[in-house]
PDB file of N, CA and C in Angstrom:
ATOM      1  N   UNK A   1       0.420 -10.118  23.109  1.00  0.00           N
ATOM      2  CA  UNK A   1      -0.989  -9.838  23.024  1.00  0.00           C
ATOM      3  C   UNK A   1      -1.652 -10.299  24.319  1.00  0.00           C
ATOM      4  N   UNK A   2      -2.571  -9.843  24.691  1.00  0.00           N
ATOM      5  CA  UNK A   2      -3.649  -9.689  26.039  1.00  0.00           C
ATOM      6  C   UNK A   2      -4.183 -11.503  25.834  1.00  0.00           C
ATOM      7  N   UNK A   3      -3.711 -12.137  26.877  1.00  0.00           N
ATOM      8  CA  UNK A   3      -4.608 -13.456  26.711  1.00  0.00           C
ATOM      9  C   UNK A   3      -6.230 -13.193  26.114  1.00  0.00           C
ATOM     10  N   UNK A   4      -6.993 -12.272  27.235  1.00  0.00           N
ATOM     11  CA  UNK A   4      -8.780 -12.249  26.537  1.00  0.00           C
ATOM     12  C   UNK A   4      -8.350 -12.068  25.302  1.00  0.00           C
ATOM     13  N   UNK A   5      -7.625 -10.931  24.497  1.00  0.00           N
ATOM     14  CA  UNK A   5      -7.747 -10.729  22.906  1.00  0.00           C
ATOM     15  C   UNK A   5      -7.554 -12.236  22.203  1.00  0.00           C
ATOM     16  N   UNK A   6      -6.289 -12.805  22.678  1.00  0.00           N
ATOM     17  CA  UNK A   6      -5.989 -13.962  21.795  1.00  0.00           C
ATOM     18  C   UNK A   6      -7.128 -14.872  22.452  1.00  0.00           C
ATOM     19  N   UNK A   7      -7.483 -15.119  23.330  1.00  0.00           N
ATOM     20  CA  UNK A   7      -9.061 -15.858  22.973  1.00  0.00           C
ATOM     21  C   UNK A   7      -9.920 -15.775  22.204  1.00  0.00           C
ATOM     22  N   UNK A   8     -10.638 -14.725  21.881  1.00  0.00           N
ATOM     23  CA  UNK A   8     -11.426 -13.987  21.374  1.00  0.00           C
ATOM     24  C   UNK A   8     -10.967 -14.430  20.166  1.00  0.00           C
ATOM     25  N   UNK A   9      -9.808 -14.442  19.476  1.00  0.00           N
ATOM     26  CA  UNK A   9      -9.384 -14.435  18.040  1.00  0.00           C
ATOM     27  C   UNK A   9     -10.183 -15.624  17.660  1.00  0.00           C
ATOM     28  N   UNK A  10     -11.289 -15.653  16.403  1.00  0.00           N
ATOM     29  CA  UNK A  10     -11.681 -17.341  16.088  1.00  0.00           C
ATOM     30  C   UNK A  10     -11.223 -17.695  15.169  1.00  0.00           C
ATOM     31  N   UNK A  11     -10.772 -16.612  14.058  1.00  0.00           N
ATOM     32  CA  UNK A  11      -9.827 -17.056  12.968  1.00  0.00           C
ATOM     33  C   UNK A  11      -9.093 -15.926  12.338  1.00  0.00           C
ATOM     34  N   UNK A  12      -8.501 -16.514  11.257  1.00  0.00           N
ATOM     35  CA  UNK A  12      -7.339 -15.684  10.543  1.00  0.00           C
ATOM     36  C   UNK A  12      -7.181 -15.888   9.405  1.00  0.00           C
ATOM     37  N   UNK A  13      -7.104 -14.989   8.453  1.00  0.00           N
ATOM     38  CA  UNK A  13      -7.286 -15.452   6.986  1.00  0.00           C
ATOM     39  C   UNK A  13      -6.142 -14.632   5.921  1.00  0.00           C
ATOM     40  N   UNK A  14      -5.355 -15.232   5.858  1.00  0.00           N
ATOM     41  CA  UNK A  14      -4.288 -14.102   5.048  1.00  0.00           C
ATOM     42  C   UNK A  14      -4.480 -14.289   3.286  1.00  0.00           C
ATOM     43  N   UNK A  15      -4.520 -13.369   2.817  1.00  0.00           N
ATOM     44  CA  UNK A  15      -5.156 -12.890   1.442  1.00  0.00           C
ATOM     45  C   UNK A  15      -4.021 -12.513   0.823  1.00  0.00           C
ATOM     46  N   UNK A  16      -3.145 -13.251   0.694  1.00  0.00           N
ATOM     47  CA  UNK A  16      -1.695 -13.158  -0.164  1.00  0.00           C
ATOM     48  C   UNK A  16      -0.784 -12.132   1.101  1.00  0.00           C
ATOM     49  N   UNK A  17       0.418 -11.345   0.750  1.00  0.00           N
ATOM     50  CA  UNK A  17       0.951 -10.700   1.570  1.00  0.00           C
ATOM     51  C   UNK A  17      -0.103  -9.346   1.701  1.00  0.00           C
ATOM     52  N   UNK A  18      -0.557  -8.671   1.221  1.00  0.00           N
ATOM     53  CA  UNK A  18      -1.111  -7.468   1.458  1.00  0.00           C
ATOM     54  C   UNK A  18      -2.517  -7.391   2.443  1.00  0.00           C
ATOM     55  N   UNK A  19      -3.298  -8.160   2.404  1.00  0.00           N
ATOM     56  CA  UNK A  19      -4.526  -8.239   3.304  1.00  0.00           C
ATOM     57  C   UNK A  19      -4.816  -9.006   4.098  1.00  0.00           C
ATOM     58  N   UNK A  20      -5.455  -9.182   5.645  1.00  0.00           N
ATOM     59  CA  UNK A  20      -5.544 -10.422   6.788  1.00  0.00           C
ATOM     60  C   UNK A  20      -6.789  -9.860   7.000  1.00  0.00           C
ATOM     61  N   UNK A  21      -7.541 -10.905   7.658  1.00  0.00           N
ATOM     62  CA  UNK A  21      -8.722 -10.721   7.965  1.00  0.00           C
ATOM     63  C   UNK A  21      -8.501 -11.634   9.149  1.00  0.00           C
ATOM     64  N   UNK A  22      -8.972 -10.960  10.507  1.00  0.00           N
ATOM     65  CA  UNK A  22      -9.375 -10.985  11.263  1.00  0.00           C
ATOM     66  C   UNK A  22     -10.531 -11.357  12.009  1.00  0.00           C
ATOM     67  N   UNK A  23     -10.949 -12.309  12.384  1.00  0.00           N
ATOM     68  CA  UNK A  23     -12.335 -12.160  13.535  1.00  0.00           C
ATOM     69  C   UNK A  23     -12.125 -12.776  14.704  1.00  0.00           C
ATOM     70  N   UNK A  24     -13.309 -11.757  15.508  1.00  0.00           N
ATOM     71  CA  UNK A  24     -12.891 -12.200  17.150  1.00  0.00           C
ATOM     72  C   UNK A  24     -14.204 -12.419  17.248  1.00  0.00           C
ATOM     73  N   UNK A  25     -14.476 -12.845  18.429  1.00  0.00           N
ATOM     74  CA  UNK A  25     -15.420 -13.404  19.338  1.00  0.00           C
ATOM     75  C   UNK A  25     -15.567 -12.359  20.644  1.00  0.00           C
ATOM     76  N   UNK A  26     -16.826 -11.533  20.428  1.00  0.00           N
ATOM     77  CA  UNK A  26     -16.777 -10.124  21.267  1.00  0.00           C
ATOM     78  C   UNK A  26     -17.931 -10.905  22.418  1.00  0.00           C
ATOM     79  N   UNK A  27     -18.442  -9.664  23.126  1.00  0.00           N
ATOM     80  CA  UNK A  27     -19.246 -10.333  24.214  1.00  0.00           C
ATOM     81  C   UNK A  27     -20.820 -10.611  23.826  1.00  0.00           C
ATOM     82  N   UNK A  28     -21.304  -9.613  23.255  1.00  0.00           N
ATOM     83  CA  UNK A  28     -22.337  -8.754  22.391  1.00  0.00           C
ATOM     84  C   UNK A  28     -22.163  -9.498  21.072  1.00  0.00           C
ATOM     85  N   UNK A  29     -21.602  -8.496  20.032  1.00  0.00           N
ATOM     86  CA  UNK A  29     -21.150  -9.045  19.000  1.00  0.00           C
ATOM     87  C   UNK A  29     -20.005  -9.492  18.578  1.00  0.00           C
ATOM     88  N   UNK A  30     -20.078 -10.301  17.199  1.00  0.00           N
ATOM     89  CA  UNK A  30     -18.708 -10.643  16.890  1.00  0.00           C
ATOM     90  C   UNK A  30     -18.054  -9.489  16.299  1.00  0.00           C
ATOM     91  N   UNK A  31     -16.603  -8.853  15.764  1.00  0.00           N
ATOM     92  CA  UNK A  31     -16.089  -8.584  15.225  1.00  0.00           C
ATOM     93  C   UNK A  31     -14.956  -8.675  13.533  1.00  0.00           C
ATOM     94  N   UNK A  32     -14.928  -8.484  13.220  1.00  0.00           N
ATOM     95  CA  UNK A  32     -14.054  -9.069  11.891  1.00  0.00           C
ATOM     96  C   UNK A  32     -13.507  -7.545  11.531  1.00  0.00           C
ATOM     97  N   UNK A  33     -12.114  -7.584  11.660  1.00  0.00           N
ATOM     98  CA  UNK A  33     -11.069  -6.548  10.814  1.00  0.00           C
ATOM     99  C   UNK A  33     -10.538  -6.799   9.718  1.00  0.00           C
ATOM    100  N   UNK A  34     -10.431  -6.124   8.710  1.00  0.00           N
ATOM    101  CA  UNK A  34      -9.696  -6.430   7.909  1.00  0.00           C
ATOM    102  C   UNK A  34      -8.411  -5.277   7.510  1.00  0.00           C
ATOM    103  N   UNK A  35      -7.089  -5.967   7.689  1.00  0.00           N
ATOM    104  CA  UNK A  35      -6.138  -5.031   7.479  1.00  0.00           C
ATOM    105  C   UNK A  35      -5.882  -4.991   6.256  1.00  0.00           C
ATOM    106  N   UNK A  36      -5.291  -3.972   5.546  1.00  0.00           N
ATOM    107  CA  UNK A  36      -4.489  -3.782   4.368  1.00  0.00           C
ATOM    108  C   UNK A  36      -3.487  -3.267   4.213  1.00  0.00           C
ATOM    109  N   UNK A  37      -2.568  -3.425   3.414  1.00  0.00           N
ATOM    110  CA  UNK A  37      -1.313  -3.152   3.278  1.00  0.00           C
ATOM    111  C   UNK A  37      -1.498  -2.371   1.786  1.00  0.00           C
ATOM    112  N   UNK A  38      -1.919  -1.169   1.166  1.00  0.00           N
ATOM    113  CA  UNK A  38      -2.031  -0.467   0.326  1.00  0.00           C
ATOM    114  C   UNK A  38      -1.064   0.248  -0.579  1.00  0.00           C
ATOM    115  N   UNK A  39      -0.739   0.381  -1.763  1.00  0.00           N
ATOM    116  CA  UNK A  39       0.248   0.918  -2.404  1.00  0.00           C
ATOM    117  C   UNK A  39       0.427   2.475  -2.696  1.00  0.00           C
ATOM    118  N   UNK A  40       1.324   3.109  -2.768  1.00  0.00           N
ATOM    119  CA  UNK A  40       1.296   4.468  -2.443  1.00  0.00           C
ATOM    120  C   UNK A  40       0.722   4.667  -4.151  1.00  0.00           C
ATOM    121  N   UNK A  41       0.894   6.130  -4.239  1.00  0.00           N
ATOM    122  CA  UNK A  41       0.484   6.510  -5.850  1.00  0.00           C
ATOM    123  C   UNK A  41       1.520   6.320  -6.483  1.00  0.00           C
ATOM    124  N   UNK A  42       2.649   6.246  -6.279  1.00  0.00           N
ATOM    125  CA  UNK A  42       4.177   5.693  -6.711  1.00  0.00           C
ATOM    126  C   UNK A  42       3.669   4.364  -7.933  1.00  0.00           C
ATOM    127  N   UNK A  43       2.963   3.583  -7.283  1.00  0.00           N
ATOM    128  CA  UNK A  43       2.281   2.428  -8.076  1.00  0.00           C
ATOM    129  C   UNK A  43       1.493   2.327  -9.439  1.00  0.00           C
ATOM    130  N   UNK A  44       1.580   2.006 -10.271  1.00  0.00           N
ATOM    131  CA  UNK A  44       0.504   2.415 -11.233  1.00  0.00           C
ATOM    132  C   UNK A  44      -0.643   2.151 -11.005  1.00  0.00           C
ATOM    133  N   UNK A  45      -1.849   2.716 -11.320  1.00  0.00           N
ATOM    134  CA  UNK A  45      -3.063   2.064 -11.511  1.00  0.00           C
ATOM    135  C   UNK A  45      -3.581   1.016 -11.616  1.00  0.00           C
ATOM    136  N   UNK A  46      -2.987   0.545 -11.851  1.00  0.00           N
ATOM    137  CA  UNK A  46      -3.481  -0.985 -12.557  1.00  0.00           C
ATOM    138  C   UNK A  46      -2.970  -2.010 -11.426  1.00  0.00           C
ATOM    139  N   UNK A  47      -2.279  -2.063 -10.270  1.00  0.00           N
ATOM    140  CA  UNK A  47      -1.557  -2.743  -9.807  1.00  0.00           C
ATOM    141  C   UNK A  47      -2.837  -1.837  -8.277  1.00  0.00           C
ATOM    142  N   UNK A  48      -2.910  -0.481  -8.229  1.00  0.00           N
ATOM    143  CA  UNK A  48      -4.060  -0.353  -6.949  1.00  0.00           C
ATOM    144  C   UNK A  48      -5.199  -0.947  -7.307  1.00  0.00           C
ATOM    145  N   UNK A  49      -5.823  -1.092  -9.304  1.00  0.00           N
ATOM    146  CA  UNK A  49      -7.052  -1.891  -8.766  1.00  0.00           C
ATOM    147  C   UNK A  49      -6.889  -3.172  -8.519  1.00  0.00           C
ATOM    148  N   UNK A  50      -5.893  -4.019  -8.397  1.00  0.00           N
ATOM    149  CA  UNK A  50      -6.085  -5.618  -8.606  1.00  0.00           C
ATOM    150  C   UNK A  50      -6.597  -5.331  -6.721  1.00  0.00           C
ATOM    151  N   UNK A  51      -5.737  -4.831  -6.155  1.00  0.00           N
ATOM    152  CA  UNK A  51      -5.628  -4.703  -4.638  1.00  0.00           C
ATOM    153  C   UNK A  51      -7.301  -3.890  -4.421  1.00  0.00           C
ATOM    154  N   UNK A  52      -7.562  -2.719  -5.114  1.00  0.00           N
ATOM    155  CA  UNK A  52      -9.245  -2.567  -4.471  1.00  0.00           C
ATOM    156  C   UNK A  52     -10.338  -3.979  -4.891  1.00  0.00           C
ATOM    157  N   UNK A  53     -10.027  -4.596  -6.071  1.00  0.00           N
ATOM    158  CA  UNK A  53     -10.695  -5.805  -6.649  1.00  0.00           C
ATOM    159  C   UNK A  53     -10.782  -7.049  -5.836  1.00  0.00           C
ATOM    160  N   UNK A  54      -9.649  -7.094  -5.331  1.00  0.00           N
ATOM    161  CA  UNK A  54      -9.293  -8.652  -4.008  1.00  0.00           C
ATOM    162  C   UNK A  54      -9.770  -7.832  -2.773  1.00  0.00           C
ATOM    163  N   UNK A  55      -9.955  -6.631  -2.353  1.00  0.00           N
ATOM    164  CA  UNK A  55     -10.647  -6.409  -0.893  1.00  0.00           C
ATOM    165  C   UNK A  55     -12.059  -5.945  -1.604  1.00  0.00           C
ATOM    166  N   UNK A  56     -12.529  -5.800  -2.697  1.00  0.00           N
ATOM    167  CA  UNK A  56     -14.275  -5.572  -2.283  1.00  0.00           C
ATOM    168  C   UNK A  56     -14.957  -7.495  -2.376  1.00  0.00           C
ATOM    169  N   UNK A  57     -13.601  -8.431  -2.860  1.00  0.00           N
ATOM    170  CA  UNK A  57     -14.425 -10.006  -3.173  1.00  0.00           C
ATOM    171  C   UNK A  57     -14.540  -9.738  -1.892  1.00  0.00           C
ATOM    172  N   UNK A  58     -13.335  -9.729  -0.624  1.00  0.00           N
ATOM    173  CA  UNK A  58     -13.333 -10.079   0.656  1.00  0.00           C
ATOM    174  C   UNK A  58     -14.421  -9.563   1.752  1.00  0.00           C
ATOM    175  N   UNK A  59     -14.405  -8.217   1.552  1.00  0.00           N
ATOM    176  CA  UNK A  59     -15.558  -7.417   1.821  1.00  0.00           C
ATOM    177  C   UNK A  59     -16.801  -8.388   1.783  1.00  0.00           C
ATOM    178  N   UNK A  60     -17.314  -8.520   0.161  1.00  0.00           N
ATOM    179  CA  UNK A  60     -18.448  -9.135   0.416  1.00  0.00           C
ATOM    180  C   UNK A  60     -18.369 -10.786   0.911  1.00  0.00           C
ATOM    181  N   UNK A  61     -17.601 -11.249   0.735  1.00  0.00           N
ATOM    182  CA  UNK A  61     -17.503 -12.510   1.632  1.00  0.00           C
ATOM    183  C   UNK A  61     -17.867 -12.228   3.193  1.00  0.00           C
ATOM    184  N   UNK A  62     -17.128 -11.384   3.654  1.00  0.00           N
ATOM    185  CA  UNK A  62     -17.217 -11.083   5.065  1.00  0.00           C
ATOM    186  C   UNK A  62     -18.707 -10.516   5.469  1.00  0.00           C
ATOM    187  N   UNK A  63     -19.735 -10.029   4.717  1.00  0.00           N
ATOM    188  CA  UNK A  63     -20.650  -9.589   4.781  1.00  0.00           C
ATOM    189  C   UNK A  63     -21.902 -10.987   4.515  1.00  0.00           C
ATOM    190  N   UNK A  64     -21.897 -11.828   3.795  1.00  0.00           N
ATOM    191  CA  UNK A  64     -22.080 -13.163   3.632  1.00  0.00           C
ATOM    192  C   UNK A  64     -21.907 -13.794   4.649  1.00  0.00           C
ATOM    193  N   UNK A  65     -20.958 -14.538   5.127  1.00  0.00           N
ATOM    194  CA  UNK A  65     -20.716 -15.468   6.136  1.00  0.00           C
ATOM    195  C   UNK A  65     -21.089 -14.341   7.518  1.00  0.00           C
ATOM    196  N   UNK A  66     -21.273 -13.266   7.362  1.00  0.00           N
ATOM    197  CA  UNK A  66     -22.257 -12.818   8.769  1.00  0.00           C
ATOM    198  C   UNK A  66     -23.463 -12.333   8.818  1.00  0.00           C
ATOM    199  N   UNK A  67     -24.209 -12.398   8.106  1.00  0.00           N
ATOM    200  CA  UNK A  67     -25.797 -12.239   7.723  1.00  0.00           C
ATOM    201  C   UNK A  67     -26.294 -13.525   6.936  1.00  0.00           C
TER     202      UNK A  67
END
């Protein structure tokens, strides 16, 4: 990784194996990604909502701690 990027990184937040959250330190603004690791339709239902249920808590956390 690009030294500026890994500066920039201010933290890291891993959300069991499937989701990380990301934030950097931009010039302007800050940034925050959040990756996911999503289940195909192979999966039942019930096992994609636990995974949409744990990224909308994170979502609004991430929307919280930046407003």
């Amino acid at each position: 990784m690009d030294e500026t990027v890994t500066r920039s990184v201010t933290s890291v937040e891993r959300h069991g194996y499937k989701i990380i959250v990301v934030r950097l330190k931009g010039y302007s603004i800050n940034i925050v990604v959040v990756q996911v690791y999503m289940h195909t339709t192979a999966h039942n239902d019930e096992e994609i909502d636990i995974v949409y249920e744990e990224l909308s808590k994170i979502i609004g956390a991430v929307k919280t701690k930046n407003h």
